[in-house]
PDB file of N, CA and C in Angstrom:
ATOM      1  N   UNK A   1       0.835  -1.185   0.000  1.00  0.00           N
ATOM      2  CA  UNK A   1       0.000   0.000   0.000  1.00  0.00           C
ATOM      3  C   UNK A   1       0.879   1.247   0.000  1.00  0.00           C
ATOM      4  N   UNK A   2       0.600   2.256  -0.444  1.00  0.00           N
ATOM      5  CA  UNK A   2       1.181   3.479  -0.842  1.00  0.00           C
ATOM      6  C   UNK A   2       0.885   4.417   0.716  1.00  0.00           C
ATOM      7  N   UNK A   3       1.465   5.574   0.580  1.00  0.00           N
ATOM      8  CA  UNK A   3       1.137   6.563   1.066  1.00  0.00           C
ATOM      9  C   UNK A   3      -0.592   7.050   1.266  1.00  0.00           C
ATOM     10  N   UNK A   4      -0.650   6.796   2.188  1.00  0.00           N
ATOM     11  CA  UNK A   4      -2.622   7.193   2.881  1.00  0.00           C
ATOM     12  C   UNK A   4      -2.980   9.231   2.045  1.00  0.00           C
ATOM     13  N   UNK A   5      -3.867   8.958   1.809  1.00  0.00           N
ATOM     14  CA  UNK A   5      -4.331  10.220   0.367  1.00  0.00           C
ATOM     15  C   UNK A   5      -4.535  11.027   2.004  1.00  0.00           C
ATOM     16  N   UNK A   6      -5.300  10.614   2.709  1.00  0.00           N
ATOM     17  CA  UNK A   6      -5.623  11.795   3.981  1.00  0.00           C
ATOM     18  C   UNK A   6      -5.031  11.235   5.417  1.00  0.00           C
ATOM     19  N   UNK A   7      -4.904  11.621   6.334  1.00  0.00           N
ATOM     20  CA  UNK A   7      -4.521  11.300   8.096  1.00  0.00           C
ATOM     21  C   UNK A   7      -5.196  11.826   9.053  1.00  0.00           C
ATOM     22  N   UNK A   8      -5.453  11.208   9.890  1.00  0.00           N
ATOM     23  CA  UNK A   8      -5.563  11.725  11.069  1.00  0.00           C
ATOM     24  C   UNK A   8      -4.740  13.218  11.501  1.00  0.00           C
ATOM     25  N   UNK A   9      -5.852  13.826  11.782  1.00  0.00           N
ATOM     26  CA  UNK A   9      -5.476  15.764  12.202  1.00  0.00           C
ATOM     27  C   UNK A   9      -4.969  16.957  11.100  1.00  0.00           C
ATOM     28  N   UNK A  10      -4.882  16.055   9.706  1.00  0.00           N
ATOM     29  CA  UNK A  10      -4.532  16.598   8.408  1.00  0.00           C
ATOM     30  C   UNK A  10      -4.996  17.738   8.807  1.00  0.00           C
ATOM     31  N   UNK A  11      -4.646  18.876   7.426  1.00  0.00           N
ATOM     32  CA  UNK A  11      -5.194  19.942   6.993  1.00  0.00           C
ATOM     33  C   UNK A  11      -5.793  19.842   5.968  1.00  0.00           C
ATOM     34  N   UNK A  12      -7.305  20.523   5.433  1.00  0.00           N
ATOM     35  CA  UNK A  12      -7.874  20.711   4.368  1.00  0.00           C
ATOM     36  C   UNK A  12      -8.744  21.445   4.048  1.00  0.00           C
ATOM     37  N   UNK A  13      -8.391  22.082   2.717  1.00  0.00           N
ATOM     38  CA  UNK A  13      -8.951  23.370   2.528  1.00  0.00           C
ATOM     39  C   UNK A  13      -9.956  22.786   1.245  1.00  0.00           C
ATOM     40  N   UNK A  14     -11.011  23.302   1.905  1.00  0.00           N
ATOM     41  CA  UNK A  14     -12.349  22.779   0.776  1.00  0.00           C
ATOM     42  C   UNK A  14     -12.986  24.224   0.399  1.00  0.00           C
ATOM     43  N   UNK A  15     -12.958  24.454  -0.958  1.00  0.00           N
ATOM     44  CA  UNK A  15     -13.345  25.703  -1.383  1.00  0.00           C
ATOM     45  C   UNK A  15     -15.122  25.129  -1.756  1.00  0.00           C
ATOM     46  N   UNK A  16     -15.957  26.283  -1.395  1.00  0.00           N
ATOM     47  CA  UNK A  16     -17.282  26.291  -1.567  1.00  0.00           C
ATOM     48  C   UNK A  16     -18.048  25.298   0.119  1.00  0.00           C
ATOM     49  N   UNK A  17     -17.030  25.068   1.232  1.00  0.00           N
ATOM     50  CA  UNK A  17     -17.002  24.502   2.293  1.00  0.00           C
ATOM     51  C   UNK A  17     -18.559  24.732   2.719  1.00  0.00           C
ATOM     52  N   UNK A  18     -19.336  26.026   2.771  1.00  0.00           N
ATOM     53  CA  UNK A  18     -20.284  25.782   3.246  1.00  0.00           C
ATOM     54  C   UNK A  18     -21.146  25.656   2.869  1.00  0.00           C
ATOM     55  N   UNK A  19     -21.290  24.953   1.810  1.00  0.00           N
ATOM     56  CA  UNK A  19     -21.969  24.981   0.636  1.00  0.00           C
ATOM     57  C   UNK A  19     -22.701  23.243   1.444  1.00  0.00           C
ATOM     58  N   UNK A  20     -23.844  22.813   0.105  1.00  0.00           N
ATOM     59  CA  UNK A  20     -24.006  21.199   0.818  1.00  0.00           C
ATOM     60  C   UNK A  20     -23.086  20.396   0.984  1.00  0.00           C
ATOM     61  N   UNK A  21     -22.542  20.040  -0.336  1.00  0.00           N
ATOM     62  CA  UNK A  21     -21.410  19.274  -0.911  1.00  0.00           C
ATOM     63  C   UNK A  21     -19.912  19.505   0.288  1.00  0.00           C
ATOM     64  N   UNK A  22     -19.861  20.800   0.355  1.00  0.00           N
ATOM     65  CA  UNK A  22     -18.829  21.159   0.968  1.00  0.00           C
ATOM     66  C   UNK A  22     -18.650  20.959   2.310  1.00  0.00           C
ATOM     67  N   UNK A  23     -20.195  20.467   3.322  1.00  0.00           N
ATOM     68  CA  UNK A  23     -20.496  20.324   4.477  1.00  0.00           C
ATOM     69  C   UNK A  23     -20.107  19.279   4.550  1.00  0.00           C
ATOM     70  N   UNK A  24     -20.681  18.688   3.688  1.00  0.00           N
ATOM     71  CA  UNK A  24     -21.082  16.893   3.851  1.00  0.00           C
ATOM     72  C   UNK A  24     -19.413  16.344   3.802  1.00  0.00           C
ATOM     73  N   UNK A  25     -18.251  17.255   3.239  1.00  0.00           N
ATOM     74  CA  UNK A  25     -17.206  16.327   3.105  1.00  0.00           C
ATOM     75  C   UNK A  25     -16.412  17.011   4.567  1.00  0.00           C
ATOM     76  N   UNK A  26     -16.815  17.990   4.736  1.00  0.00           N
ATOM     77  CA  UNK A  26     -16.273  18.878   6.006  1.00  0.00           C
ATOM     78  C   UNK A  26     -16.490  17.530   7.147  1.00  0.00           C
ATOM     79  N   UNK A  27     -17.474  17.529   7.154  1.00  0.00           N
ATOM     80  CA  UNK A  27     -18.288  16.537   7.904  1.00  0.00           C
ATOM     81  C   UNK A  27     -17.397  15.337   8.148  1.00  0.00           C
ATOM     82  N   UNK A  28     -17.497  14.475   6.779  1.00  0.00           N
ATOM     83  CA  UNK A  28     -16.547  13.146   7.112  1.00  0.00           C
ATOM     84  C   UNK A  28     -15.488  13.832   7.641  1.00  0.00           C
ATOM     85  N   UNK A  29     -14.821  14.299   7.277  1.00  0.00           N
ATOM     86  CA  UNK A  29     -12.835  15.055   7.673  1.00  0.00           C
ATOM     87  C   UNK A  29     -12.778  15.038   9.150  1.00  0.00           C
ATOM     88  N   UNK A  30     -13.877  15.607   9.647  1.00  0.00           N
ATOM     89  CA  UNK A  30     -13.764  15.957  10.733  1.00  0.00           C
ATOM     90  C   UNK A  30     -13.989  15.292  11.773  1.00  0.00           C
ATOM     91  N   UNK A  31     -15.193  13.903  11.510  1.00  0.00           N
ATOM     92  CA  UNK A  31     -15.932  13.060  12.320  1.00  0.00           C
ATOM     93  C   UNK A  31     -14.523  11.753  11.903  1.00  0.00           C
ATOM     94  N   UNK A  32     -14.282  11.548  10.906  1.00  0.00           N
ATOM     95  CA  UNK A  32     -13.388  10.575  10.626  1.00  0.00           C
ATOM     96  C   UNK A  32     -11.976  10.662  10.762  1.00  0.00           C
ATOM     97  N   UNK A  33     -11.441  11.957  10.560  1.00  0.00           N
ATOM     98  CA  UNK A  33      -9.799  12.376  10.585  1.00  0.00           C
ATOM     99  C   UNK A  33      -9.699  13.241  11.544  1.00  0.00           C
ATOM    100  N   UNK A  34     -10.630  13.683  12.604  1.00  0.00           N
ATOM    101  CA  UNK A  34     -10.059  15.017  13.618  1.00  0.00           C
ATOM    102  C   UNK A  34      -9.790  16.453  12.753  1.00  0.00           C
ATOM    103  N   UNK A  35     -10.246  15.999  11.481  1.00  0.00           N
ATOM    104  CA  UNK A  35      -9.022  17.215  10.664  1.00  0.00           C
ATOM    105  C   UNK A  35      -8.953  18.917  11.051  1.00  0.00           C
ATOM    106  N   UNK A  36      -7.839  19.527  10.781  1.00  0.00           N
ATOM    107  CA  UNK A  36      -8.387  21.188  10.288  1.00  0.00           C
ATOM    108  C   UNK A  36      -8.620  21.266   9.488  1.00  0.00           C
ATOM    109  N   UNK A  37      -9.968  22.058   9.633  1.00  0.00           N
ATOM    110  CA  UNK A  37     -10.566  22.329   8.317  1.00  0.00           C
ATOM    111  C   UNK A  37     -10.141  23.965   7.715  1.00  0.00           C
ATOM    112  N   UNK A  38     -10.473  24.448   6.468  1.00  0.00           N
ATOM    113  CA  UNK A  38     -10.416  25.323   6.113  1.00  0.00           C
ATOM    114  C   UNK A  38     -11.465  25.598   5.018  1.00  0.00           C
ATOM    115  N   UNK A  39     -12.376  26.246   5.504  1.00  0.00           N
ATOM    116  CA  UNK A  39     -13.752  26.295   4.423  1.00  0.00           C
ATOM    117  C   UNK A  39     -13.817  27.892   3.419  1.00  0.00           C
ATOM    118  N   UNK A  40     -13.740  27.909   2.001  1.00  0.00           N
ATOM    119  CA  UNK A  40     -14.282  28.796   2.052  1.00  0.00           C
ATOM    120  C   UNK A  40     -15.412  29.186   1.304  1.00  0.00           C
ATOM    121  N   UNK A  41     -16.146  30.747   1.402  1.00  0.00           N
ATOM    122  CA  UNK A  41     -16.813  31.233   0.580  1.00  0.00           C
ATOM    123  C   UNK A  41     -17.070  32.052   0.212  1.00  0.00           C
ATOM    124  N   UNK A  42     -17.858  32.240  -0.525  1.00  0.00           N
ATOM    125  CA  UNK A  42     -17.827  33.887  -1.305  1.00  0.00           C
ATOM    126  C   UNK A  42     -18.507  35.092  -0.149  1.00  0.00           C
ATOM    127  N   UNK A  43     -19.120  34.276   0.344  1.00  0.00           N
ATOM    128  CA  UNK A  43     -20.368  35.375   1.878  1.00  0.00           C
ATOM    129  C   UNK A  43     -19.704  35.063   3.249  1.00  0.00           C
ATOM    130  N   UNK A  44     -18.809  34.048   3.089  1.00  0.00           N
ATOM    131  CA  UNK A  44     -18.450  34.082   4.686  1.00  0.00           C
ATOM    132  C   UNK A  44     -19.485  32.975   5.571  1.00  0.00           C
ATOM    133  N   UNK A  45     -19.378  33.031   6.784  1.00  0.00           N
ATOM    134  CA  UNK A  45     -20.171  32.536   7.587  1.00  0.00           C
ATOM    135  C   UNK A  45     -21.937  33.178   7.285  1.00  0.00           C
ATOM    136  N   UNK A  46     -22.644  31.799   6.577  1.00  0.00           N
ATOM    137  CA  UNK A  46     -24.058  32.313   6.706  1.00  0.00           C
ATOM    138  C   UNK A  46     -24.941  33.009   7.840  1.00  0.00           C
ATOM    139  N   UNK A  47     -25.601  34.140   7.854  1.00  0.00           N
ATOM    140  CA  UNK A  47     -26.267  34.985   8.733  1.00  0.00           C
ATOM    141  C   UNK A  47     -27.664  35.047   8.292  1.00  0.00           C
ATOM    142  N   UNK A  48     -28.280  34.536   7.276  1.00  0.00           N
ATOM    143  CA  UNK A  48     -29.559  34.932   7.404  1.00  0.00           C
ATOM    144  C   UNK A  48     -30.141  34.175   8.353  1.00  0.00           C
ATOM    145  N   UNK A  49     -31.763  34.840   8.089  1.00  0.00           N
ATOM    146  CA  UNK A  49     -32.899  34.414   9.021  1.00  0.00           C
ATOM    147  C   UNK A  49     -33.606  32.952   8.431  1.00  0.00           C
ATOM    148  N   UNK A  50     -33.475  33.035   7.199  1.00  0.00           N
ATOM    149  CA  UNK A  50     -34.140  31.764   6.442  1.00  0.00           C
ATOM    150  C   UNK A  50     -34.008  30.644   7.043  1.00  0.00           C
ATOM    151  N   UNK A  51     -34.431  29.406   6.758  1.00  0.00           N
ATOM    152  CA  UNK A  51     -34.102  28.077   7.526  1.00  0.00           C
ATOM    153  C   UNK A  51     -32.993  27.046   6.518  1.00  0.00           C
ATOM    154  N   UNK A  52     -32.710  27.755   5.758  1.00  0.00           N
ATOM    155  CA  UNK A  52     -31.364  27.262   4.910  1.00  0.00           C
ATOM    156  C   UNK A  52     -29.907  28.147   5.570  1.00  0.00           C
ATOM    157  N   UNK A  53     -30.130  29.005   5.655  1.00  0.00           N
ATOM    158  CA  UNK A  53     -28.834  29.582   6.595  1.00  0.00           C
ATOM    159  C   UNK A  53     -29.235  28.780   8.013  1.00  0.00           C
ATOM    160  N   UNK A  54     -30.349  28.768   8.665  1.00  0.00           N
ATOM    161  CA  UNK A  54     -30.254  28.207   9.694  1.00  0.00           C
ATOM    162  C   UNK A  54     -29.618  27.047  10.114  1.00  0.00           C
ATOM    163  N   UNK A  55     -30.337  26.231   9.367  1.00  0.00           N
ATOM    164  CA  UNK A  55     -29.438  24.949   9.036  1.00  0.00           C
ATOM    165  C   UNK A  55     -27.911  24.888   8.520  1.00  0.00           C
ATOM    166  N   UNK A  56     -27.498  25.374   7.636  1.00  0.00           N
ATOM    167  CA  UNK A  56     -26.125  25.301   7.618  1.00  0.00           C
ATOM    168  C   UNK A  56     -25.214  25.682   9.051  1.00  0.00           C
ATOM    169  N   UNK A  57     -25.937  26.739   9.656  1.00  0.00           N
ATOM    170  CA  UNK A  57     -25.077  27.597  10.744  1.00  0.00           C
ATOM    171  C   UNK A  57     -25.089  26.203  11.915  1.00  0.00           C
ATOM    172  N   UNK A  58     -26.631  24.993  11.677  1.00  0.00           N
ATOM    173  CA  UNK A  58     -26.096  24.364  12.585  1.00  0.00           C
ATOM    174  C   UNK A  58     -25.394  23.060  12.486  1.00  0.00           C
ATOM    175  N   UNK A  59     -24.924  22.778  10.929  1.00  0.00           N
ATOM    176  CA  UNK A  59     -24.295  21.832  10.817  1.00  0.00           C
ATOM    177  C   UNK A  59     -22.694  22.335  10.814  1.00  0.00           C
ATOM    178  N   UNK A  60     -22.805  23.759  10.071  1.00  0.00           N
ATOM    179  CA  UNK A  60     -21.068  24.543  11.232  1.00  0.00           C
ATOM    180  C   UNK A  60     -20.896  23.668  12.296  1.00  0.00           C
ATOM    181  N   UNK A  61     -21.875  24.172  12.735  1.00  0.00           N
ATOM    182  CA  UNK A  61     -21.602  24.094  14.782  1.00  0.00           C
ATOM    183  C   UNK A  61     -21.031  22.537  15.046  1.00  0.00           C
ATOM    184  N   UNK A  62     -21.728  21.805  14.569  1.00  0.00           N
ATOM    185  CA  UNK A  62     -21.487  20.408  14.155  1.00  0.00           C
ATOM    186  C   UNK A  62     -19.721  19.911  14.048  1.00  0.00           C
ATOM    187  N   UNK A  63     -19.850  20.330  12.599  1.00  0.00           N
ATOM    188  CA  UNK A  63     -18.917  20.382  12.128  1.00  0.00           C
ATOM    189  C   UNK A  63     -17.444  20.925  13.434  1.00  0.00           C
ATOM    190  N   UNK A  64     -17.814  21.960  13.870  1.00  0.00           N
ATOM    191  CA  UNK A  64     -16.979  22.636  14.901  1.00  0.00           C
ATOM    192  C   UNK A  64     -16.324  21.534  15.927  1.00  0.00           C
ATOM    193  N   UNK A  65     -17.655  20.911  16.106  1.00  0.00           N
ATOM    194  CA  UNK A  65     -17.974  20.025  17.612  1.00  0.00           C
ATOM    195  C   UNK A  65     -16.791  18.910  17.200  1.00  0.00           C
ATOM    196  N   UNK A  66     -17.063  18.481  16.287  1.00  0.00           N
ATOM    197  CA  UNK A  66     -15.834  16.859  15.332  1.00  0.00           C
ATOM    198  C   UNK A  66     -14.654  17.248  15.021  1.00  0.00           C
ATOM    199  N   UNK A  67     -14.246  18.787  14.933  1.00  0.00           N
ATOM    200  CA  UNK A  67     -13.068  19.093  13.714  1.00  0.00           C
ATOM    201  C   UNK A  67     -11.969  19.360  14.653  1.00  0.00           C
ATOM    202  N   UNK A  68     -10.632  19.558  14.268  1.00  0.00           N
ATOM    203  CA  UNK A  68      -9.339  20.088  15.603  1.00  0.00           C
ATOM    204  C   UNK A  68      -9.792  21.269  15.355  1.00  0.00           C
ATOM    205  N   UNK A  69     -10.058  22.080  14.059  1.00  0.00           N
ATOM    206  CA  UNK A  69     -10.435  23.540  14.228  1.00  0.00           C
ATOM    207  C   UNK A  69     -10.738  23.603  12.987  1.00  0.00           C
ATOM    208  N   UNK A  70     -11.303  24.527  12.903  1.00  0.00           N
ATOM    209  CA  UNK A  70     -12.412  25.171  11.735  1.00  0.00           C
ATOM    210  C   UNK A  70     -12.255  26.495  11.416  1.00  0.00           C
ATOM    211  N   UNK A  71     -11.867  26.950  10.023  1.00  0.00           N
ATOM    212  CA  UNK A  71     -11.419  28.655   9.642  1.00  0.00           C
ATOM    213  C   UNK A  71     -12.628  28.783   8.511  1.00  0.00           C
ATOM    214  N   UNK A  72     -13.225  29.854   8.683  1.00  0.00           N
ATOM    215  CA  UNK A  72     -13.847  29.940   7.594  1.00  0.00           C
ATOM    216  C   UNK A  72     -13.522  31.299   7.075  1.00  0.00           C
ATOM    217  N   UNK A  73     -13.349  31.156   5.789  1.00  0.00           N
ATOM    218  CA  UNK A  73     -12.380  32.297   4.549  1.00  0.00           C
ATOM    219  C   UNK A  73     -13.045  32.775   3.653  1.00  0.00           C
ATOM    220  N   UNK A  74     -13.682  34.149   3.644  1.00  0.00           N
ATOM    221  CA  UNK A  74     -13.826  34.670   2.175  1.00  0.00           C
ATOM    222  C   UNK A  74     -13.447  34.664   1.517  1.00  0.00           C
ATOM    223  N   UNK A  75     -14.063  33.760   0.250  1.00  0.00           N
ATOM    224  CA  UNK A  75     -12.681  33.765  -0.995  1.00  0.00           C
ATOM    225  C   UNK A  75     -13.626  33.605  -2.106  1.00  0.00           C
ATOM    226  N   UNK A  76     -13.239  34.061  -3.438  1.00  0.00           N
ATOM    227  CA  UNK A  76     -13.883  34.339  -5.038  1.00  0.00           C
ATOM    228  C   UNK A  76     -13.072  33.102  -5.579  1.00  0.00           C
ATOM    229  N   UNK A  77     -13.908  31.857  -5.512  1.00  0.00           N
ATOM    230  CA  UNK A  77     -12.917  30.845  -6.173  1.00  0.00           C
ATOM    231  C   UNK A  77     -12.974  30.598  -7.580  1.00  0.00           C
ATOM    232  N   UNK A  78     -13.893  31.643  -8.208  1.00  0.00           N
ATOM    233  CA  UNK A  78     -13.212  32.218  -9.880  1.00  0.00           C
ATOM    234  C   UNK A  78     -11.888  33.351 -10.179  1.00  0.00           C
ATOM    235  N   UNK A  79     -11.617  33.855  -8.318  1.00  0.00           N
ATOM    236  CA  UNK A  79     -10.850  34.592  -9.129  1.00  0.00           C
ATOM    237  C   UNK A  79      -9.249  33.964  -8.766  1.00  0.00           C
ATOM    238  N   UNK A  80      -8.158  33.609  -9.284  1.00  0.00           N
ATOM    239  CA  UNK A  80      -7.097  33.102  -8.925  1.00  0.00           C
ATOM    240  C   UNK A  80      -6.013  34.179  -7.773  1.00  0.00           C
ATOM    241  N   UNK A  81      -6.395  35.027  -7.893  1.00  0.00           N
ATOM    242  CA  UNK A  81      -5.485  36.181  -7.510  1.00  0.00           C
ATOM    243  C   UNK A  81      -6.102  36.261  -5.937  1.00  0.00           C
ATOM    244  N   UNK A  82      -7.327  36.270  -6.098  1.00  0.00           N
ATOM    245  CA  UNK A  82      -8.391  35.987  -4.551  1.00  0.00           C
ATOM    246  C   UNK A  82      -7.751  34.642  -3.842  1.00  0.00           C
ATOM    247  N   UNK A  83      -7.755  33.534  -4.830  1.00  0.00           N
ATOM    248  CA  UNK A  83      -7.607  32.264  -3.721  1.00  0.00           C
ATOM    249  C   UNK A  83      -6.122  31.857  -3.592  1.00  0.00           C
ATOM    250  N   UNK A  84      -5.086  32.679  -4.526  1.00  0.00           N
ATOM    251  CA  UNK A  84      -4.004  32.641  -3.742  1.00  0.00           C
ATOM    252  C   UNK A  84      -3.207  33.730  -2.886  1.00  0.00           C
ATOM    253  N   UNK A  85      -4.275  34.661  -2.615  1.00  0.00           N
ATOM    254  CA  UNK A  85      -3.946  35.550  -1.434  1.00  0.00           C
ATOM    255  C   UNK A  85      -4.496  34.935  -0.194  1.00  0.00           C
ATOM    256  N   UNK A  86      -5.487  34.114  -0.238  1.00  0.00           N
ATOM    257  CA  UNK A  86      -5.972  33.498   1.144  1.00  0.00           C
ATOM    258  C   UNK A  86      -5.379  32.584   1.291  1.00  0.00           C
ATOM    259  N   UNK A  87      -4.872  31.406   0.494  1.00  0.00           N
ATOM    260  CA  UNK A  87      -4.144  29.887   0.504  1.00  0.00           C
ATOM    261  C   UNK A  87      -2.706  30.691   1.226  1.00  0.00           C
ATOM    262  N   UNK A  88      -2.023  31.807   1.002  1.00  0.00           N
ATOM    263  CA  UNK A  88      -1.038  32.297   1.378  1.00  0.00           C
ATOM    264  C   UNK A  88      -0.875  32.950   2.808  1.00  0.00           C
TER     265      UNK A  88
END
């Protein structure tokens, strides 16, 4: 067997993180590897009142509860100049 693709307490930066897709893998990383996470998005941490921000804000929390730590990053992941000023 080769070199393991992820580890225990890794780092990983998932662009569009709070997105569904982006939860759901936040999710394993964190419940399965301890990992740091690094999420980002174009709005930041969701704030509305709706019950779709609601819900995301409480699978964050979630997410928080499983992970070694959790950053969440404004970032334009069309623009290259945006996501390698934050990756930096």
């Amino acid at each position: 067997m080769g070199t393991p693709l992820l580890r225990q307490g890794g780092c990983y930066l998932i662009i569009g993180g709070v997105g569904g897709v982006g939860l759901s893998l936040a999710e394993h990383l964190a419940r399965t590897y301890g990992a740091h996470l690094i999420l980002t998005s174009r709005s930041g941490t969701p704030t509305g009142d709706d019950p779709e921000s609601a819900l995301r804000r409480q699978r964050l929390a979630e997410v928080q509860a499983m992970a070694a730590s959790v950053e969440i990053v404004t970032a334009d992941a069309t623009s290259s100049a945006d996501m390698a000023a934050r990756i930096a």
